[in-house]
Protein backbone atom coordinates (compact mmCIF):
# COMPACT_ATOMS: atom_id res chain seq x y z
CA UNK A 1 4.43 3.94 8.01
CA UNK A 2 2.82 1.99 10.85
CA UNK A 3 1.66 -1.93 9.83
CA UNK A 4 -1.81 -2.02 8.20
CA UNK A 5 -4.26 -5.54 8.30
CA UNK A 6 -7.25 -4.75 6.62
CA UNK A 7 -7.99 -7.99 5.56
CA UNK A 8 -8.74 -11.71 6.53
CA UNK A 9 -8.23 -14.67 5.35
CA UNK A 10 -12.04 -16.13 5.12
CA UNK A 11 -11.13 -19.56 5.95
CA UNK A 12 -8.18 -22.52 6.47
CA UNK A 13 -7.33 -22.87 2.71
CA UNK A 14 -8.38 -18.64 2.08
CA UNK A 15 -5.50 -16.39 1.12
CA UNK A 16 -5.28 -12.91 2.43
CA UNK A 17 -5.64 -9.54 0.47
CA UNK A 18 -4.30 -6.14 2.05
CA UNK A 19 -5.74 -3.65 -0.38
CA UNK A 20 -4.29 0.19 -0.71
CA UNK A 21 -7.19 1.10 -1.84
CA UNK A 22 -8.82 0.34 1.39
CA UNK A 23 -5.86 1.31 3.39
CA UNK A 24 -5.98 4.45 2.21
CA UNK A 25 -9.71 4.94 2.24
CA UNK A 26 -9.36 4.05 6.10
CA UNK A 27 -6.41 5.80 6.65
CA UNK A 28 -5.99 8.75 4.54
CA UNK A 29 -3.50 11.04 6.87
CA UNK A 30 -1.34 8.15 7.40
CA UNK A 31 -0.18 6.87 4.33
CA UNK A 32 1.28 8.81 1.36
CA UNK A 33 -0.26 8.92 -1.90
CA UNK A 34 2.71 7.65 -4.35
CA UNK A 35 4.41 5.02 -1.71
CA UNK A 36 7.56 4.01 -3.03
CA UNK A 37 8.00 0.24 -2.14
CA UNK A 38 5.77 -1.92 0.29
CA UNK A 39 6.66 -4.60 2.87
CA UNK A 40 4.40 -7.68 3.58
CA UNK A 41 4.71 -9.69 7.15
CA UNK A 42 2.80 -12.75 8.15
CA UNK A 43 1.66 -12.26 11.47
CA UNK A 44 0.47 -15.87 12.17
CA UNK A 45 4.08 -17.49 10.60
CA UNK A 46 3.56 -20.58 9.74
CA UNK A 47 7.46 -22.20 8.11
CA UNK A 48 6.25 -23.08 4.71
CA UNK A 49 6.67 -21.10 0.87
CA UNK A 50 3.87 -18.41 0.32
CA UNK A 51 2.38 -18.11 -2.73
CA UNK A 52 2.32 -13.97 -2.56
CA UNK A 53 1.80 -11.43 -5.39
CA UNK A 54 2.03 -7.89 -5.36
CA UNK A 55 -0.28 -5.59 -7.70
CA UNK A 56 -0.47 -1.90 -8.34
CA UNK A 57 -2.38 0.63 -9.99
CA UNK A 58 -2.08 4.25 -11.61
CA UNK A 59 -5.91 5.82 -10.89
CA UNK A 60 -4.36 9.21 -11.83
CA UNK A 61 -1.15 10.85 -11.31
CA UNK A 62 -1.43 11.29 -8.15
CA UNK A 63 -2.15 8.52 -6.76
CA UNK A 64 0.13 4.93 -7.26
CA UNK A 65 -1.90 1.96 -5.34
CA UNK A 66 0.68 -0.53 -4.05
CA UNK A 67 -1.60 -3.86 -2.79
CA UNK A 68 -0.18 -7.32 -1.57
CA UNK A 69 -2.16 -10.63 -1.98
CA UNK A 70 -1.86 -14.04 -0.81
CA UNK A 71 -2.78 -17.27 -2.12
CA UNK A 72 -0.86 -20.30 -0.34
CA UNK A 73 -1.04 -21.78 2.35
CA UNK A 74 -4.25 -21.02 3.26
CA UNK A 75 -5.45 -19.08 6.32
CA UNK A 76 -2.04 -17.16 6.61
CA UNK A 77 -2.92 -13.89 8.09
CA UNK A 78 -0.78 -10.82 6.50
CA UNK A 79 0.19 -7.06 7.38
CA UNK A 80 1.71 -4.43 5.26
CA UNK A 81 3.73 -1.22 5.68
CA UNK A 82 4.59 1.34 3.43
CA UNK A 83 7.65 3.36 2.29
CA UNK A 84 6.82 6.85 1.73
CA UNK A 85 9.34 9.62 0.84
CA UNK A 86 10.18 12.30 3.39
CA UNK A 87 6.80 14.89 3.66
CA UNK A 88 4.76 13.28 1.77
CA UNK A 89 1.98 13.04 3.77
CA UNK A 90 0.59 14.64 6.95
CA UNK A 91 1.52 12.43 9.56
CA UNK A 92 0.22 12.13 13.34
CA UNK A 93 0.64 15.83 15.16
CA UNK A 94 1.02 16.22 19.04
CA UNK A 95 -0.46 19.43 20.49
CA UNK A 96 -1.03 21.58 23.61
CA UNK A 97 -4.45 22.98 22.32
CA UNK A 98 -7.68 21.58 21.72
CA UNK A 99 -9.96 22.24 19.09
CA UNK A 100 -13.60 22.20 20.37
């Protein structure tokens, strides 16, 4: 999928938190439902450890929420991509026609 940053660190000693759930809620044609592994990247790298953690979540069975947190250093900005099996989900289309 493309790179997602839905969240912010607050502040200089803030982690980060790039939520599925919201992902998904903001994106819903561009993300699959059941992703099957997730990639985190800082985009402000700073060359210290990370203190990361990954959580997910079964709502139903259709649906597998795949979320990455951070929680040191502080202020480290994060974005995520997914990887979604082949068709899963209804990607971006390009057309001749417009719908009016």
């Amino acid at each position: 999928t493309a790179w997602f940053n839905v969240g912010k660190p607050k502040n200089s000693t803030s982690g980060d938190s790039e939520d599925m759930a919201i992902i998904y809620a903001q994106n819903p044609k561009a993300l699959c439902h059941i992703p099957l592994a997730i990639q985190g990247q800082s985009i402000n790298y700073r060359t210290v450890s990370w203190s990361i953690q990954w959580s997910w979540k079964w709502p139903d069975s259709t649906l597998y929420l795949l979320s990455f947190y951070s929680f040191a250093p502080g202020s480290v900005d994060f974005q995520v991509r997914y990887c979604c099996p082949t068709g899963s989900f209804m990607g971006w289309q390009i057309s001749n026609s417009f719908i009016f």
